[in-house]
N, C-alpha and C. Protein backbone atom coordinates (compact mmCIF):
# COMPACT_ATOMS: atom_id res chain seq x y z
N UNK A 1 0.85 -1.18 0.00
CA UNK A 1 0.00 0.00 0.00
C UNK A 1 0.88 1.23 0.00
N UNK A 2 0.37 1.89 -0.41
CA UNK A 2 0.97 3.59 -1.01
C UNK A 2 1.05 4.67 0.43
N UNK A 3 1.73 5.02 0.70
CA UNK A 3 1.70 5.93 1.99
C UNK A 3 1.92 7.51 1.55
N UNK A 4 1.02 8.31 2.08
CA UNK A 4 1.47 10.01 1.75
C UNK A 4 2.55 10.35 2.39
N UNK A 5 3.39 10.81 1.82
CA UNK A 5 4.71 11.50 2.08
C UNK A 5 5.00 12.96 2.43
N UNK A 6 3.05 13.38 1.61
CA UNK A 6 2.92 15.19 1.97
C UNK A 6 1.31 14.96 2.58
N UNK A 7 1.74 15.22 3.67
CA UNK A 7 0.42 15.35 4.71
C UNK A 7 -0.45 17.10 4.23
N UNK A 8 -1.44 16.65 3.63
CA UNK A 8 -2.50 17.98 3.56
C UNK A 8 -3.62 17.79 4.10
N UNK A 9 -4.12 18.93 4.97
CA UNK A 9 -5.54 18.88 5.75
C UNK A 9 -6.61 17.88 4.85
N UNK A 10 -7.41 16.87 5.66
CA UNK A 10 -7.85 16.49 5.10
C UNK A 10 -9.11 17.29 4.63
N UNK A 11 -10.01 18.32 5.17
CA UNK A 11 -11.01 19.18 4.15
C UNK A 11 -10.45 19.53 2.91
N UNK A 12 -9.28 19.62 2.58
CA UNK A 12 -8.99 20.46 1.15
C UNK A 12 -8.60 19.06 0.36
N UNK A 13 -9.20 18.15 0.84
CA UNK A 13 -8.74 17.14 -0.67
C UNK A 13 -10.26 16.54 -1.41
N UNK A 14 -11.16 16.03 -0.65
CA UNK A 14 -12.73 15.85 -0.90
C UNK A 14 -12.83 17.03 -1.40
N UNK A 15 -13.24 17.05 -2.62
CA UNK A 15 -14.47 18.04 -3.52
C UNK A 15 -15.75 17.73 -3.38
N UNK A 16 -16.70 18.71 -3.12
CA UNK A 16 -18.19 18.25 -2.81
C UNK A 16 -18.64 18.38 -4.41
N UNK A 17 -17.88 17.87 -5.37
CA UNK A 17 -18.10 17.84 -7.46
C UNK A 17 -17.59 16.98 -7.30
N UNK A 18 -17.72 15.99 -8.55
CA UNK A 18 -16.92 15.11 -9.11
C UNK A 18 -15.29 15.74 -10.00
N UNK A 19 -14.83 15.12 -10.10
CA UNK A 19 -12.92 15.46 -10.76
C UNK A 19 -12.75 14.47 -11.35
N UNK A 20 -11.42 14.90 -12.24
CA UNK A 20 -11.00 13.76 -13.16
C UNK A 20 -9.26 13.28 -12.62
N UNK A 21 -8.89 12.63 -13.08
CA UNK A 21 -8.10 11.95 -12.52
C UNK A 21 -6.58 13.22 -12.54
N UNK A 22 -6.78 13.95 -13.37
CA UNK A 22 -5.55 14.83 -13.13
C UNK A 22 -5.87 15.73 -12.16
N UNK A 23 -7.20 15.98 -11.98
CA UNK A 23 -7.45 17.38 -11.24
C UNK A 23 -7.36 16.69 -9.90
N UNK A 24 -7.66 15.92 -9.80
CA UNK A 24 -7.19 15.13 -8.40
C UNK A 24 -5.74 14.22 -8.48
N UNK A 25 -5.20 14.52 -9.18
CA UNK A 25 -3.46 14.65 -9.03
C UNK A 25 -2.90 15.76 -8.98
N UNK A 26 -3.54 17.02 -8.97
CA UNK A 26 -2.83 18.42 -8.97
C UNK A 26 -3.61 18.82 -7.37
N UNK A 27 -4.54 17.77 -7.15
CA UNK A 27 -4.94 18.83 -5.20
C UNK A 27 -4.12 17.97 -4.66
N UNK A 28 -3.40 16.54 -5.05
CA UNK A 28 -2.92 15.79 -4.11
C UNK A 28 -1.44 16.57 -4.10
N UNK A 29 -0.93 16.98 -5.13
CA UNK A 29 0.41 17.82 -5.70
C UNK A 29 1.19 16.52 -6.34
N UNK A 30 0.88 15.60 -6.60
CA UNK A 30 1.62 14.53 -7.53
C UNK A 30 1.44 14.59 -9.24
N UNK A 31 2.01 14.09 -9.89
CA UNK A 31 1.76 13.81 -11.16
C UNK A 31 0.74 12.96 -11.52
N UNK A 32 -0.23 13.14 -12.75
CA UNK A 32 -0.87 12.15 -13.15
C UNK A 32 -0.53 10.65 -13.23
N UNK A 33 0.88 10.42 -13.91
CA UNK A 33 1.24 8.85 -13.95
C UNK A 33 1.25 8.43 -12.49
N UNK A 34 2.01 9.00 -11.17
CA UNK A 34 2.26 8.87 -9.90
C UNK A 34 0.59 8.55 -9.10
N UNK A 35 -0.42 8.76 -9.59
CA UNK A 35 -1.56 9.02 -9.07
C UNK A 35 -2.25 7.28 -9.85
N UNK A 36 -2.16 7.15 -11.19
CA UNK A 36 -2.43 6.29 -11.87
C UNK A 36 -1.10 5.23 -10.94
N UNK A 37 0.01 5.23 -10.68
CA UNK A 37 0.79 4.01 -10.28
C UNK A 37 0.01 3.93 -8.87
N UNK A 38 -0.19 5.00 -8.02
CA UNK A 38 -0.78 4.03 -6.29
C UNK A 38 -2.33 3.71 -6.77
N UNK A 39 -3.11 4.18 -7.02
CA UNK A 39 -4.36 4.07 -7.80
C UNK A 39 -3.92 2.19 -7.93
N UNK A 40 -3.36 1.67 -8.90
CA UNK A 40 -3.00 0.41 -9.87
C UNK A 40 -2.93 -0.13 -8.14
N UNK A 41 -1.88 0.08 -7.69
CA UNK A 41 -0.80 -0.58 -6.45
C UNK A 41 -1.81 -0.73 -5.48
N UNK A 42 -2.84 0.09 -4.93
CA UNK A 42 -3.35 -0.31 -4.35
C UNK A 42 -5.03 -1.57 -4.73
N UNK A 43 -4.94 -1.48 -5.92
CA UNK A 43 -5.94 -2.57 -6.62
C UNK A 43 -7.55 -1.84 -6.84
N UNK A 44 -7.14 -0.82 -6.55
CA UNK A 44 -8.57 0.02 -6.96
C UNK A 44 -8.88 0.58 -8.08
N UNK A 45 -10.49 -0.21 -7.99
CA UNK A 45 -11.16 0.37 -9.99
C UNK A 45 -11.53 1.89 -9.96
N UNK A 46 -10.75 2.64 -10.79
CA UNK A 46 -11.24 4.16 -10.90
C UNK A 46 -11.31 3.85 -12.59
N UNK A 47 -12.23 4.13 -12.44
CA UNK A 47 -13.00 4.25 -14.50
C UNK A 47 -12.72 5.21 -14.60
N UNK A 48 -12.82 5.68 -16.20
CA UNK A 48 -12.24 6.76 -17.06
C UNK A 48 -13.42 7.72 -16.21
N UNK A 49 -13.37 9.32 -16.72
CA UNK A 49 -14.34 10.07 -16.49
C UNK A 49 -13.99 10.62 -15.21
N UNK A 50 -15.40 11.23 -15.02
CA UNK A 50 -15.08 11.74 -13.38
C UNK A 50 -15.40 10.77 -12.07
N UNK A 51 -14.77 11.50 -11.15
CA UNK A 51 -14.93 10.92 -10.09
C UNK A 51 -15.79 11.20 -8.94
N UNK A 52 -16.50 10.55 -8.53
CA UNK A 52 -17.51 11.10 -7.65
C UNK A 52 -17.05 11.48 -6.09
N UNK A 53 -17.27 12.39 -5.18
CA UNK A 53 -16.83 13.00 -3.90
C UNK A 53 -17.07 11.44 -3.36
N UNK A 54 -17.69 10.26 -3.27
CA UNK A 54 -17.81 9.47 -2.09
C UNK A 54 -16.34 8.73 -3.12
N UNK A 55 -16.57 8.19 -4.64
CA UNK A 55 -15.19 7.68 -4.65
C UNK A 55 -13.50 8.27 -4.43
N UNK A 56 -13.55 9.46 -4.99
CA UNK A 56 -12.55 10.55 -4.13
C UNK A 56 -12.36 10.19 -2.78
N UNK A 57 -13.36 10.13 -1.78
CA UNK A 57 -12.76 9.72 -0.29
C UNK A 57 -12.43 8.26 -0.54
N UNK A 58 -13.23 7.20 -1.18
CA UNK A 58 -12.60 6.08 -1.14
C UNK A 58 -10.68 5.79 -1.60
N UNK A 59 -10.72 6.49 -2.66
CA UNK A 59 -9.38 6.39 -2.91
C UNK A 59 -8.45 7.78 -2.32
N UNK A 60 -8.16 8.54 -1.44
CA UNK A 60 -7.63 8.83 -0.43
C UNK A 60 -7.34 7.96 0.52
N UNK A 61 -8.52 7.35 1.34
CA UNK A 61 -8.35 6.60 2.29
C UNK A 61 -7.33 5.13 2.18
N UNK A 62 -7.80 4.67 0.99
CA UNK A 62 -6.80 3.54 0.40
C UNK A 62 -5.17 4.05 0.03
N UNK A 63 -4.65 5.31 -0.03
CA UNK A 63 -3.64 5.90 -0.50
C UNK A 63 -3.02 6.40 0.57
N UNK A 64 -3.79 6.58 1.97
CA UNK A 64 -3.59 6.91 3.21
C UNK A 64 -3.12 8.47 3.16
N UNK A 65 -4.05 8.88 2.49
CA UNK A 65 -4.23 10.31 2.53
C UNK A 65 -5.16 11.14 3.49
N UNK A 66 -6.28 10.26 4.27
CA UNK A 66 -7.29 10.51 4.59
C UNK A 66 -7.47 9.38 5.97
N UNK A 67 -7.93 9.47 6.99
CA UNK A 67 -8.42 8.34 7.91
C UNK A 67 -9.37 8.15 7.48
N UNK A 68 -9.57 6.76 7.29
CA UNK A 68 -10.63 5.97 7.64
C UNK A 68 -11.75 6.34 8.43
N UNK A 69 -12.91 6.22 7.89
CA UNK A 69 -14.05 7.25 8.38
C UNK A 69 -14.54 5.98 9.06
């Protein structure tokens, strides 16, 4: 599993919109490929398109960006 290395408040990473996979690699401050490799590493399905605020917290929490609610 993928561990954060840059701790950011967790309110400023959940969008109450859906995002696409870069725009939620530019609030995390990583690169798109870097976001797509823990994404893969941790075994989680993120489909093309946007992403919805409840899957956004799901994949934080798996990336250990976020506690476990």
């Amino acid at each position: 599993m993928y561990q954060n290395t840059k701790k950011t408040p967790a309110p400023d990473l959940v969008r109450p919109y859906a995002v696409n996979k870069k725009q939620m690699a530019d609030i995390m401050g990583i690169s798109l490929s870097t976001l797509k490799r823990q994404i893969k590493g941790a075994q989680l399905e993120v489909g093309r398109g946007l992403i919805s605020p409840s899957k956004q917290r799901i994949v934080y929490e798996a990336l250990g960006w976020l506690e476990k609610s």
